[in-house]
PDB file of N, CA and C in Angstrom:
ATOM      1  N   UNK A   1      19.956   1.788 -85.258  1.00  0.00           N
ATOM      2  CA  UNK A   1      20.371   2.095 -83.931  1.00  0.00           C
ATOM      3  C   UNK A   1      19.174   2.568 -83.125  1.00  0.00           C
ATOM      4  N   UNK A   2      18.888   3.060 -83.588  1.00  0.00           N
ATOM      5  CA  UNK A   2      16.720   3.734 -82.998  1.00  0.00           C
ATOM      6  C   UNK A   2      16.434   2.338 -82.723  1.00  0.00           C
ATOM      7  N   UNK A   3      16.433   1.191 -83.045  1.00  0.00           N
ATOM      8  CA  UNK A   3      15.599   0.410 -82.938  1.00  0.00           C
ATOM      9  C   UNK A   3      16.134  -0.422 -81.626  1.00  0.00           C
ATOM     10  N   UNK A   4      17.682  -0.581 -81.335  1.00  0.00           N
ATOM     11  CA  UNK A   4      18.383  -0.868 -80.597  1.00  0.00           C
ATOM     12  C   UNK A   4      18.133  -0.234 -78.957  1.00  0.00           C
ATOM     13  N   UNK A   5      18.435   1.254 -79.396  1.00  0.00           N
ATOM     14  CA  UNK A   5      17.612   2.192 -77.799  1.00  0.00           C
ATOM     15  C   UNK A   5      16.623   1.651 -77.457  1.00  0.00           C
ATOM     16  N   UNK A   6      15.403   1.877 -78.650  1.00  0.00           N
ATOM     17  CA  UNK A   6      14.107   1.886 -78.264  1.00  0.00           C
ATOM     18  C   UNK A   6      14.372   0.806 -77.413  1.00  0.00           C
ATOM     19  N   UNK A   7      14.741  -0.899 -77.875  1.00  0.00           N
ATOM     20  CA  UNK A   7      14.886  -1.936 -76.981  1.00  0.00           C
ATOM     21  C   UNK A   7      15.072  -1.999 -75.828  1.00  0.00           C
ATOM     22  N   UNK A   8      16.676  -1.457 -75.609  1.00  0.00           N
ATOM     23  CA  UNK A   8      17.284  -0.928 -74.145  1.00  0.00           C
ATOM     24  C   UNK A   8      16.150  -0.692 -73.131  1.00  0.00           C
ATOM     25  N   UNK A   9      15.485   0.669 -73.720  1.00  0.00           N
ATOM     26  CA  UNK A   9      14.306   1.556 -72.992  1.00  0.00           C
ATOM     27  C   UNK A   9      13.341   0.659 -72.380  1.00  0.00           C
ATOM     28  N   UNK A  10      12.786  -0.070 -73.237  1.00  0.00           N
ATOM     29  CA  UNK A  10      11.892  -1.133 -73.154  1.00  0.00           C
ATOM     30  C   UNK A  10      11.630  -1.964 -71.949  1.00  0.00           C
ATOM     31  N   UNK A  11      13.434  -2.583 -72.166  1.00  0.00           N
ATOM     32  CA  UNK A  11      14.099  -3.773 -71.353  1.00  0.00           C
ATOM     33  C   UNK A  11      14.081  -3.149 -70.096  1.00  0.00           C
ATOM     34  N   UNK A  12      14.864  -1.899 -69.953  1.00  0.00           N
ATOM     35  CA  UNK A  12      14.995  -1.274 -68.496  1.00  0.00           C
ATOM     36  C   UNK A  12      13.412  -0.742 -68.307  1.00  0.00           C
ATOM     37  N   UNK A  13      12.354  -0.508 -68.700  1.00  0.00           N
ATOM     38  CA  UNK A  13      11.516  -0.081 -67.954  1.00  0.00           C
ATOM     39  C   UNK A  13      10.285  -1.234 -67.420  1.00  0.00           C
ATOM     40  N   UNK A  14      10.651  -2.395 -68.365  1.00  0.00           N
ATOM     41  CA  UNK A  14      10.534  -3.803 -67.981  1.00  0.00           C
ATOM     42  C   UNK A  14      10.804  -4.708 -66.910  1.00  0.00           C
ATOM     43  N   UNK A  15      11.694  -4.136 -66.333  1.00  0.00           N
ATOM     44  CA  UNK A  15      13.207  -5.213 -65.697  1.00  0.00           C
ATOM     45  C   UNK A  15      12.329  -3.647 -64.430  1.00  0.00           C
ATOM     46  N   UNK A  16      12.629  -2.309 -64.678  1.00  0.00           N
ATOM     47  CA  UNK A  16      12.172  -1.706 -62.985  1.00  0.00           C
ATOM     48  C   UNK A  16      10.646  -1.745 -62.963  1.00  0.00           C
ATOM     49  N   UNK A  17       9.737  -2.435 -63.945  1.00  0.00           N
ATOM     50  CA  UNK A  17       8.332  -2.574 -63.264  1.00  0.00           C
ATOM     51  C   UNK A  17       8.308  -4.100 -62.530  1.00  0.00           C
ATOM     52  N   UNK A  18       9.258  -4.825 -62.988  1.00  0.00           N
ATOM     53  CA  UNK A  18       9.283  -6.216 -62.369  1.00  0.00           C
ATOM     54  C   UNK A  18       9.931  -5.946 -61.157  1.00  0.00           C
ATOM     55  N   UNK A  19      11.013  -5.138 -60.570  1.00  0.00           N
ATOM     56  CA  UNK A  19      11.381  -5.238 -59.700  1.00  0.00           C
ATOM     57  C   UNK A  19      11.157  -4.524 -58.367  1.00  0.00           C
ATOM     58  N   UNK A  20      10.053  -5.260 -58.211  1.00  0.00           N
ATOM     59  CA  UNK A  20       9.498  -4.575 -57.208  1.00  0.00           C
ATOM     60  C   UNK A  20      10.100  -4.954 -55.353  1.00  0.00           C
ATOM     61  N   UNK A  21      10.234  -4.079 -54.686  1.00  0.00           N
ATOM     62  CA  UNK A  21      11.053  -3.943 -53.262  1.00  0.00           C
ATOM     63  C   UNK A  21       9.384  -5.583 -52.103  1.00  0.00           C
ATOM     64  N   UNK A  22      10.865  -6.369 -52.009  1.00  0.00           N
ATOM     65  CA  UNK A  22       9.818  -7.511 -51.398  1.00  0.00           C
ATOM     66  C   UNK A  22       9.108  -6.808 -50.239  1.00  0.00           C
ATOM     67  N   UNK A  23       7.697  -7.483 -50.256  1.00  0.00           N
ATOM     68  CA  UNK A  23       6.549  -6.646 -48.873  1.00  0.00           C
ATOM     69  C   UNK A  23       7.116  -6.949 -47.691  1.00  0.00           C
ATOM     70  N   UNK A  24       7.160  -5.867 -47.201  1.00  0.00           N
ATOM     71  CA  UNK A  24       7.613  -5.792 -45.438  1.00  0.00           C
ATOM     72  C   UNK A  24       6.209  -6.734 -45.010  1.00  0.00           C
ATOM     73  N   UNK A  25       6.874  -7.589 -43.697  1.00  0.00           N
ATOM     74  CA  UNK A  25       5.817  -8.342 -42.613  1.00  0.00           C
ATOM     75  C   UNK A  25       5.463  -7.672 -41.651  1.00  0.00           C
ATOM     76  N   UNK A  26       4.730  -6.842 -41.380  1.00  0.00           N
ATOM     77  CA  UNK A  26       4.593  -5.921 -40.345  1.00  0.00           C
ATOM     78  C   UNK A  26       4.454  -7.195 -38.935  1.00  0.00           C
ATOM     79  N   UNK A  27       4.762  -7.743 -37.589  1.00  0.00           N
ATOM     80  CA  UNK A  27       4.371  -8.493 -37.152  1.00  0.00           C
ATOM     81  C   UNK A  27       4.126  -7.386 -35.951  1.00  0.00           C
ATOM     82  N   UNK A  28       2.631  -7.504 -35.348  1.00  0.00           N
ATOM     83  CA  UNK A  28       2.503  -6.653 -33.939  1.00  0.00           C
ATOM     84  C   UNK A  28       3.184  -7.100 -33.187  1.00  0.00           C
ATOM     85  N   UNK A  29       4.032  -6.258 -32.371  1.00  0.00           N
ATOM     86  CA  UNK A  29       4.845  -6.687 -31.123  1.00  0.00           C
ATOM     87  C   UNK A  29       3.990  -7.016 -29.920  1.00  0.00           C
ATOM     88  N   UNK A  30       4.315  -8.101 -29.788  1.00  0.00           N
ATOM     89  CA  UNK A  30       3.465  -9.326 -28.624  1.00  0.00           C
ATOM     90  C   UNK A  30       3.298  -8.322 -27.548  1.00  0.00           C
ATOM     91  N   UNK A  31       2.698  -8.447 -26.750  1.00  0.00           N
ATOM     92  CA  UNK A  31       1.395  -7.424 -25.733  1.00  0.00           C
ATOM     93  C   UNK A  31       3.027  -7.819 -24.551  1.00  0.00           C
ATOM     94  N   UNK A  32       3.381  -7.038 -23.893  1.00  0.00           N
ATOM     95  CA  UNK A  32       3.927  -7.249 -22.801  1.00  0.00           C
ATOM     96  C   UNK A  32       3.004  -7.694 -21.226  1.00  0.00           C
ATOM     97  N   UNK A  33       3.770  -8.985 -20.569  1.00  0.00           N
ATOM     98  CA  UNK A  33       2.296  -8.990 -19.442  1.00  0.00           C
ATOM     99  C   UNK A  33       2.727  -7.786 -18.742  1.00  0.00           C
ATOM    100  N   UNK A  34       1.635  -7.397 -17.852  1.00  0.00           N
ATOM    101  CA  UNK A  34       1.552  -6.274 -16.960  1.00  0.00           C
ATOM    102  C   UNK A  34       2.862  -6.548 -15.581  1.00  0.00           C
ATOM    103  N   UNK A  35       3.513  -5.674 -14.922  1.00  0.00           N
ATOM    104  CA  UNK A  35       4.413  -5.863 -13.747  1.00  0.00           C
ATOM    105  C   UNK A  35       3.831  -6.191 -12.585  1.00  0.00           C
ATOM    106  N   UNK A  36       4.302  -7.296 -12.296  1.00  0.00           N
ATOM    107  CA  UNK A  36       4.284  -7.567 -10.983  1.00  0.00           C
ATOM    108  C   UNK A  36       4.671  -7.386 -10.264  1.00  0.00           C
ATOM    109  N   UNK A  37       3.427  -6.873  -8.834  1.00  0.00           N
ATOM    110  CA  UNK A  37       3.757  -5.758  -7.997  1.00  0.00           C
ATOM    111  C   UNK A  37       3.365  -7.106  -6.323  1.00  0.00           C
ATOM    112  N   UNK A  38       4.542  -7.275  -6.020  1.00  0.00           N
ATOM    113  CA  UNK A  38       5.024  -7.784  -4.897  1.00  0.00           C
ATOM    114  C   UNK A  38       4.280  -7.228  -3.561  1.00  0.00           C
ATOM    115  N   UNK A  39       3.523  -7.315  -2.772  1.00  0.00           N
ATOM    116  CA  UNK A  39       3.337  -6.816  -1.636  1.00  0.00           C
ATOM    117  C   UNK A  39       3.810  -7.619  -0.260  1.00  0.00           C
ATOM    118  N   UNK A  40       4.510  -6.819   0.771  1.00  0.00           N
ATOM    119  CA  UNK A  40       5.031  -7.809   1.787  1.00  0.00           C
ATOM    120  C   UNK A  40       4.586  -8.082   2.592  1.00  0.00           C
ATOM    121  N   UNK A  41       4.250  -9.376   2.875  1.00  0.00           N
ATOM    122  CA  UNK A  41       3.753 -10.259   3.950  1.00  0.00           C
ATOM    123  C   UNK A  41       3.329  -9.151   5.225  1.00  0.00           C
ATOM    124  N   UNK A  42       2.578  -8.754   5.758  1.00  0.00           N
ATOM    125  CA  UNK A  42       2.249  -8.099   7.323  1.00  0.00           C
ATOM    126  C   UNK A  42       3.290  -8.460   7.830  1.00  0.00           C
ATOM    127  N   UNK A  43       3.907  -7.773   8.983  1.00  0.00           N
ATOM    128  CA  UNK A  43       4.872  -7.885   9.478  1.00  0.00           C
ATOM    129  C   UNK A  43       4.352  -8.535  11.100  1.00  0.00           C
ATOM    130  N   UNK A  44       4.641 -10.015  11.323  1.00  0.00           N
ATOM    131  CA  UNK A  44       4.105 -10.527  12.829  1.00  0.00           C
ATOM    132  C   UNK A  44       4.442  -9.263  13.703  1.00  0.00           C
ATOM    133  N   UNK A  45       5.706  -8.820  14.012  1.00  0.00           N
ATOM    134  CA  UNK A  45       5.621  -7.861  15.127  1.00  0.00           C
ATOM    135  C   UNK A  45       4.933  -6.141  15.060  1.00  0.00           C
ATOM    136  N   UNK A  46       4.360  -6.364  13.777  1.00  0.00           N
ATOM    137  CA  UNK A  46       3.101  -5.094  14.012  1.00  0.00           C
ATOM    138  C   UNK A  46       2.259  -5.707  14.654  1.00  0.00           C
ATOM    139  N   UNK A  47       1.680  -7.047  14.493  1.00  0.00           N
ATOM    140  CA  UNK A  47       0.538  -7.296  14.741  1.00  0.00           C
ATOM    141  C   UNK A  47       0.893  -7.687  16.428  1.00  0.00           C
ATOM    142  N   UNK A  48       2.242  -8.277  16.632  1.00  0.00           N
ATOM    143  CA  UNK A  48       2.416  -7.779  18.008  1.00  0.00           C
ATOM    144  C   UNK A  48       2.377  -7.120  18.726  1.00  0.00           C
ATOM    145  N   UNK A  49       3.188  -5.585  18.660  1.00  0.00           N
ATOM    146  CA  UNK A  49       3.089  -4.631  18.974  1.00  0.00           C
ATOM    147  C   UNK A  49       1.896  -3.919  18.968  1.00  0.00           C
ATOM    148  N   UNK A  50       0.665  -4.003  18.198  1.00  0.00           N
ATOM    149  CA  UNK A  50      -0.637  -3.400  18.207  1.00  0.00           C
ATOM    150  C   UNK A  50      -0.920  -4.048  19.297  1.00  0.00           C
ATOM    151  N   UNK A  51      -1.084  -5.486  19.624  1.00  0.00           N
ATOM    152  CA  UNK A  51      -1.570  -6.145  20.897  1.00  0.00           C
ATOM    153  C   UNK A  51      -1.198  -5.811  21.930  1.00  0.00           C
ATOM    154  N   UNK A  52      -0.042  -5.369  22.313  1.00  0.00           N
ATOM    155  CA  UNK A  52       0.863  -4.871  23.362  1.00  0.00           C
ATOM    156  C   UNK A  52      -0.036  -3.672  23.482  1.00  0.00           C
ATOM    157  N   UNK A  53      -0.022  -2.998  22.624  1.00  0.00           N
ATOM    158  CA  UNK A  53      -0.437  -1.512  22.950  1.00  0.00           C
ATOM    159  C   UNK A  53      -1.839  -1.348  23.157  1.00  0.00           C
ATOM    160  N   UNK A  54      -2.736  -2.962  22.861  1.00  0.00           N
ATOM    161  CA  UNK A  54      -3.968  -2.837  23.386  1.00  0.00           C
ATOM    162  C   UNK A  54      -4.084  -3.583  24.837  1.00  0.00           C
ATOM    163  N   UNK A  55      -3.169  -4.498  24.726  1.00  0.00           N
ATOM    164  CA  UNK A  55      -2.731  -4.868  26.610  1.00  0.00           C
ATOM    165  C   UNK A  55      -2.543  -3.318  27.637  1.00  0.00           C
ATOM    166  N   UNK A  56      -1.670  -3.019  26.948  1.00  0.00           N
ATOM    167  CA  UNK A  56      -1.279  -1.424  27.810  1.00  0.00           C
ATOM    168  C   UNK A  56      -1.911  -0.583  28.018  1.00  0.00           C
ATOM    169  N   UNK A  57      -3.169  -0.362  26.772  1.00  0.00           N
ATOM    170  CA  UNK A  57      -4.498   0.826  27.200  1.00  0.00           C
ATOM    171  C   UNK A  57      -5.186   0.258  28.308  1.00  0.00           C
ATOM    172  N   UNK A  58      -5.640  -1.412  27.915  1.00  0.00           N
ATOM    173  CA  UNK A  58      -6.461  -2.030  29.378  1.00  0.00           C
ATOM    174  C   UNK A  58      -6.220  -1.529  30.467  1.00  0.00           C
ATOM    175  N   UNK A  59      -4.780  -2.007  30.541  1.00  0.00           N
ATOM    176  CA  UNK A  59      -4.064  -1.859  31.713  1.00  0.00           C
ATOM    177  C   UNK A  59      -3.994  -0.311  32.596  1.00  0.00           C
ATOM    178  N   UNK A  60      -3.793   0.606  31.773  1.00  0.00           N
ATOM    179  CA  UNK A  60      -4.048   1.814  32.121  1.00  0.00           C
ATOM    180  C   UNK A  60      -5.288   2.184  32.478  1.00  0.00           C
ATOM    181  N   UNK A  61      -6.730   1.750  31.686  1.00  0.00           N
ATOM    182  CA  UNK A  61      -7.965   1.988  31.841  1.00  0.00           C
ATOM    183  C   UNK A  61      -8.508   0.817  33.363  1.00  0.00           C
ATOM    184  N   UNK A  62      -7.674   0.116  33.986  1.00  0.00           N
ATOM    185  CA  UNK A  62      -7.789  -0.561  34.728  1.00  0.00           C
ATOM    186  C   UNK A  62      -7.273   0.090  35.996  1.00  0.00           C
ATOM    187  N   UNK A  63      -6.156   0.188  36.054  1.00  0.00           N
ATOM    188  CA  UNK A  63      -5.431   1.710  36.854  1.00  0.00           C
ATOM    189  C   UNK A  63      -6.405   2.887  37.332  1.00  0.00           C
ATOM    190  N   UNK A  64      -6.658   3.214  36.057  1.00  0.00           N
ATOM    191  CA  UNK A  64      -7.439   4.965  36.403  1.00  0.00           C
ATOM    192  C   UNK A  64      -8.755   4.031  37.172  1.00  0.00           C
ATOM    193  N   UNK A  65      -9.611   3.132  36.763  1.00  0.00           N
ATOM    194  CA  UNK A  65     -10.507   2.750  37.802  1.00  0.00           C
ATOM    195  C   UNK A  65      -9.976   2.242  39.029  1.00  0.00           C
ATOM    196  N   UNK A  66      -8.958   1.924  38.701  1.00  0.00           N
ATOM    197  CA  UNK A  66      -8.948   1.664  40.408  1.00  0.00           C
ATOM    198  C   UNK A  66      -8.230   2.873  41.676  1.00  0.00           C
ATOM    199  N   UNK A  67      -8.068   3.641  40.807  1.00  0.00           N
ATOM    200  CA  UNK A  67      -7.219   4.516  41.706  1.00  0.00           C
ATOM    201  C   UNK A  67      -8.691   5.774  41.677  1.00  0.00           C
ATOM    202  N   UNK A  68      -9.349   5.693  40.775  1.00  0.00           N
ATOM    203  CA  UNK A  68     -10.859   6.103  40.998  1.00  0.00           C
ATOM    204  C   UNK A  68     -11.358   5.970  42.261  1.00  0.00           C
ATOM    205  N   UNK A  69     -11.607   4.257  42.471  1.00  0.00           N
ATOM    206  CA  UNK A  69     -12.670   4.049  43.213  1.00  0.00           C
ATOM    207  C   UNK A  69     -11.274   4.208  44.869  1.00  0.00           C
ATOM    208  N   UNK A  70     -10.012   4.063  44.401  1.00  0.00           N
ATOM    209  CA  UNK A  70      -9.313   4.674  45.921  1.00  0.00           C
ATOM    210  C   UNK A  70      -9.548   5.958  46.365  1.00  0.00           C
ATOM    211  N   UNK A  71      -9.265   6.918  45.157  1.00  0.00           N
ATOM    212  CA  UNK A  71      -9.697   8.147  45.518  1.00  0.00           C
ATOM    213  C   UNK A  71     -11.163   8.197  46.809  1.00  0.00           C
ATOM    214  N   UNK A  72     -12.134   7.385  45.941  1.00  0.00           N
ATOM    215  CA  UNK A  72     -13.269   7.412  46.614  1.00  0.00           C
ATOM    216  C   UNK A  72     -13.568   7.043  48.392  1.00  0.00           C
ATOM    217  N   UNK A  73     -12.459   5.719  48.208  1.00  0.00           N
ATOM    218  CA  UNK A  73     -12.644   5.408  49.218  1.00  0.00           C
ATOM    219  C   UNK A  73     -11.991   6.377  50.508  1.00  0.00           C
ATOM    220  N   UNK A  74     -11.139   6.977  50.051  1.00  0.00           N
ATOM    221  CA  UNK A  74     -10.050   8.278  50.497  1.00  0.00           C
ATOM    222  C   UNK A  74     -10.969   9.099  51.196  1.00  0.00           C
ATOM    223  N   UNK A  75     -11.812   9.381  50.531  1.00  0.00           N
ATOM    224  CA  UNK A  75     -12.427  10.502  50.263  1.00  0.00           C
ATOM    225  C   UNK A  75     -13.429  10.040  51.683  1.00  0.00           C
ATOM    226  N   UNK A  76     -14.330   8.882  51.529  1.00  0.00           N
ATOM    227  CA  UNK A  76     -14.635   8.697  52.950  1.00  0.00           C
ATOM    228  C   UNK A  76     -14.310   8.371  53.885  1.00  0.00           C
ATOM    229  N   UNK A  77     -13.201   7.755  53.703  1.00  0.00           N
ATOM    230  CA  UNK A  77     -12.439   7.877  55.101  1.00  0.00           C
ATOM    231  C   UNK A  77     -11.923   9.185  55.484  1.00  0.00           C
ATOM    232  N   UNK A  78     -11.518  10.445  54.688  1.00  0.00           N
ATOM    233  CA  UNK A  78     -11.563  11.825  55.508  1.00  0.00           C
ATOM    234  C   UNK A  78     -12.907  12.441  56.284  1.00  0.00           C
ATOM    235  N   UNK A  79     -13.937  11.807  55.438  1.00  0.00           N
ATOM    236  CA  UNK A  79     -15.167  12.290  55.783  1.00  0.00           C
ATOM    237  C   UNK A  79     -16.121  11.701  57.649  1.00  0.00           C
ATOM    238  N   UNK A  80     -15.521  10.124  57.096  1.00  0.00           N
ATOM    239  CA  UNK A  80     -15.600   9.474  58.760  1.00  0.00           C
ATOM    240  C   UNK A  80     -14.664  10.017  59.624  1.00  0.00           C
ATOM    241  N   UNK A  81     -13.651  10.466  59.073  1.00  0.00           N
ATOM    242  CA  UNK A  81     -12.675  10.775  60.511  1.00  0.00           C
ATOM    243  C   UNK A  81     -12.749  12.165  60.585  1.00  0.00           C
ATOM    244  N   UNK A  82     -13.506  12.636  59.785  1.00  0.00           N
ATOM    245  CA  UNK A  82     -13.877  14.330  60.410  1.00  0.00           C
ATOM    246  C   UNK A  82     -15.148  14.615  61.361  1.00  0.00           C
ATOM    247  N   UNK A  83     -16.227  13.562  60.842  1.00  0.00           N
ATOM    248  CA  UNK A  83     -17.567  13.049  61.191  1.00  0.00           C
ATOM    249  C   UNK A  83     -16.727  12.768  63.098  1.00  0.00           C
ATOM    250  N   UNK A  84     -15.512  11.720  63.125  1.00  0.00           N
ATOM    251  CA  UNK A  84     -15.475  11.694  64.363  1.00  0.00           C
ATOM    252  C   UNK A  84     -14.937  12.069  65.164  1.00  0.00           C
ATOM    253  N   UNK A  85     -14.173  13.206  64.622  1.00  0.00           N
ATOM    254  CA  UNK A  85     -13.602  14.385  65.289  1.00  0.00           C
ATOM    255  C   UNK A  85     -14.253  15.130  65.601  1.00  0.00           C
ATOM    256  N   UNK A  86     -15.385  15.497  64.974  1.00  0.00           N
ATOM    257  CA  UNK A  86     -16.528  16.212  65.386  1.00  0.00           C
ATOM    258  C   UNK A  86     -17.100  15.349  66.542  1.00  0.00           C
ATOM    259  N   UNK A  87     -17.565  14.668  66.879  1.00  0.00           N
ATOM    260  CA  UNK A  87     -18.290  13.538  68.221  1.00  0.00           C
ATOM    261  C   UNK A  87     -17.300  13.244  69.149  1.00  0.00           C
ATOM    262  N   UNK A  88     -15.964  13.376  68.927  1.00  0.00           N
ATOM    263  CA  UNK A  88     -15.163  13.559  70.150  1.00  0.00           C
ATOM    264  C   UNK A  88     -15.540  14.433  71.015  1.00  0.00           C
ATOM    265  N   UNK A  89     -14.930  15.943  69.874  1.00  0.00           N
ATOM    266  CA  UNK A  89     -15.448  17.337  70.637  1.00  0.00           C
ATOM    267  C   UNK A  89     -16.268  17.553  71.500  1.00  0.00           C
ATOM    268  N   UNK A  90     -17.579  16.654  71.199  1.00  0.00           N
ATOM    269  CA  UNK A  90     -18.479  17.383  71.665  1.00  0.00           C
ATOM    270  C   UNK A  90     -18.801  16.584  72.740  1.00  0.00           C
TER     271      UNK A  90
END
């Protein structure tokens, strides 16, 4: 019967060195591509509206000169008609 165990022993330590757990495949998980980041088209009516608002500074900077050079002209015509209020007088 000793000789029978011993066998057993044998067999089973035979049978768990053979049975070895099959090798895992490690596979790297494929690279994800990077997100794509959408940007939106310029918007035509900014680029409108900036134009407008550089029409409208002109326009204003066109104004202040001319109401400049009225002032000016204002300004001598009080000066002639005081000039000939004075030469009436006298």
């Amino acid at each position: 019967m000793n000789k029978s165990v011993f066998a057993a022993a044998a067999m089973v330590v035979l049978l768990a060195a053979c049975d070895k757990p099959a090798p895992v495949v490690v596979t790297p998980p494929s690279p994800t591509p990077p997100p794509v980041v959408v940007t939106p088209a310029p918007d035509a009516s900014a680029d409108a509206a900036k134009a407008a608002a550089d029409k409208a500074a002109d326009a204003a900077k066109d104004a202040s000169s001319a109401a400049k050079g009225s002032a000016m002209d204002a300004k001598d015509s009080a000066n002639k008609a005081a000039d000939a209020a004075k030469d009436a007088k006298k």
